[in-house]
Structures are given as C-alpha cells and as structure tokens.
Protein backbone atom coordinates (compact mmCIF):
# COMPACT_ATOMS: atom_id res chain seq x y z
CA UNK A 1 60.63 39.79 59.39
CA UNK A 2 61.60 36.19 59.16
CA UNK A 3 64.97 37.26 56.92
CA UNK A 4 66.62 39.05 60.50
CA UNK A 5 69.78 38.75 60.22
CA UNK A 6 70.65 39.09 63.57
CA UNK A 7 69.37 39.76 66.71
CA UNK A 8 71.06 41.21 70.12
CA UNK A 9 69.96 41.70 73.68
CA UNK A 10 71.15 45.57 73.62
CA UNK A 11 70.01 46.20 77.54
CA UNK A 12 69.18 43.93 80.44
CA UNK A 13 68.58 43.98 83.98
CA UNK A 14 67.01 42.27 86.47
CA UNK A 15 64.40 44.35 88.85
CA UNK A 16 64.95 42.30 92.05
CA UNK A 17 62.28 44.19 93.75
CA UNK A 18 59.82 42.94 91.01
CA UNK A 19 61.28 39.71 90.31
CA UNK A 20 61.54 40.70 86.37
CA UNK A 21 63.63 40.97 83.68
CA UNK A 22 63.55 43.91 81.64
CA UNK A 23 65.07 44.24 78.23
CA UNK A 24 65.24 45.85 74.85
CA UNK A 25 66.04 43.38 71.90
CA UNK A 26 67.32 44.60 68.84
CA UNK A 27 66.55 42.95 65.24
CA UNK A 28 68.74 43.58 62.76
CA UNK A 29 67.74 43.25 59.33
CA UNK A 30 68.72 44.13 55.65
CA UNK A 31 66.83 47.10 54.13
CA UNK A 32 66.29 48.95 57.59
CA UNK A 33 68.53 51.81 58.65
CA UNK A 34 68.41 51.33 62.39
CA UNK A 35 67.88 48.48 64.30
CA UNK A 36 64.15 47.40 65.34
CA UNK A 37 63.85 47.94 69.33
CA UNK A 38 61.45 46.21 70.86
CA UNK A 39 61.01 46.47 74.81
CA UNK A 40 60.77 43.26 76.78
CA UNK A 41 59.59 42.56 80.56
CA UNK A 42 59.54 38.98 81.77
CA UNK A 43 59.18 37.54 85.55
CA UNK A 44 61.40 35.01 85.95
CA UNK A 45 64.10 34.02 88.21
CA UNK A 46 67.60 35.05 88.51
CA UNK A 47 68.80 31.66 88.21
CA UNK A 48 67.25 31.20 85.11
CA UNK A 49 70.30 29.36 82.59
CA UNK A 50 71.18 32.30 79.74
CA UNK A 51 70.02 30.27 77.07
CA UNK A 52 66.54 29.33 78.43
CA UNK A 53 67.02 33.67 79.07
CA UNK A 54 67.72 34.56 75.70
CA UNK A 55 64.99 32.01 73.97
CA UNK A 56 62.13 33.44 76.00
CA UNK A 57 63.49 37.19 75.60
CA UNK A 58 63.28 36.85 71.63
CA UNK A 59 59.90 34.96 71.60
CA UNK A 60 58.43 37.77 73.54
CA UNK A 61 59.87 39.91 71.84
CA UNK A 62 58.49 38.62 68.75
CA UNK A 63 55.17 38.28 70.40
CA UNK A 64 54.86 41.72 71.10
CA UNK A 65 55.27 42.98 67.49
CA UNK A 66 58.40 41.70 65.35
CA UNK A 67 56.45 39.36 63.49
CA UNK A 68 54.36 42.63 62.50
CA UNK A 69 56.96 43.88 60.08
C-alpha cells in the first residue's frame, strides 16, 4: 500500500475523560472501491501541534494494518 494516493483523517475527537484521541483514517488508493478505514486511539495531549497530530495518527494507523495490504 505504499502507492496511497491520499490519505484523510475522516473522524476525530478527543476523549477528555481518557486523555485520548480517537480516530478513523482513511487511505485512498487506486484499484480499491471504497476507502481503507482503519480505527486509531492515541493518548496524547490536547495541546499537541496538528502536524505532530496528524504524523502520529497515520503511523499508527499504518502500524495497525495498512502496510498489510
């Protein structure tokens, strides 16, 4: 799954009780019909900057099974 073509944070929100993100990230790829969902939960803080966000969203989300397909 290296060729993704893109990939988009499609739901994310932040369990304050918790202290977690959950998420679902979205691969999109050529040759599938529907996007690959894979579910995401991360403890980190709130204040954590997007980008440092987004990074460790997609390698966990790779982690836990993108590079499978």
């Amino acid at each position: 799954m290296n060729n993704s073509t893109a990939t988009r944070i499609a739901h994310l929100f932040y369990d304050a009780a918790r202290q977690r993100f959950d998420a679902i990230v979205e691969f999109f790829t050529p040759g599938l019909a529907h996007p690959l969902c894979i579910p995401v939960t991360l403890e980190l803080s709130i204040n954590t900057p997007h980008p440092q966000l987004a990074r460790a969203l997609y390698n966990e989300a790779r982690r836990r099974g993108i590079d499978k397909w």
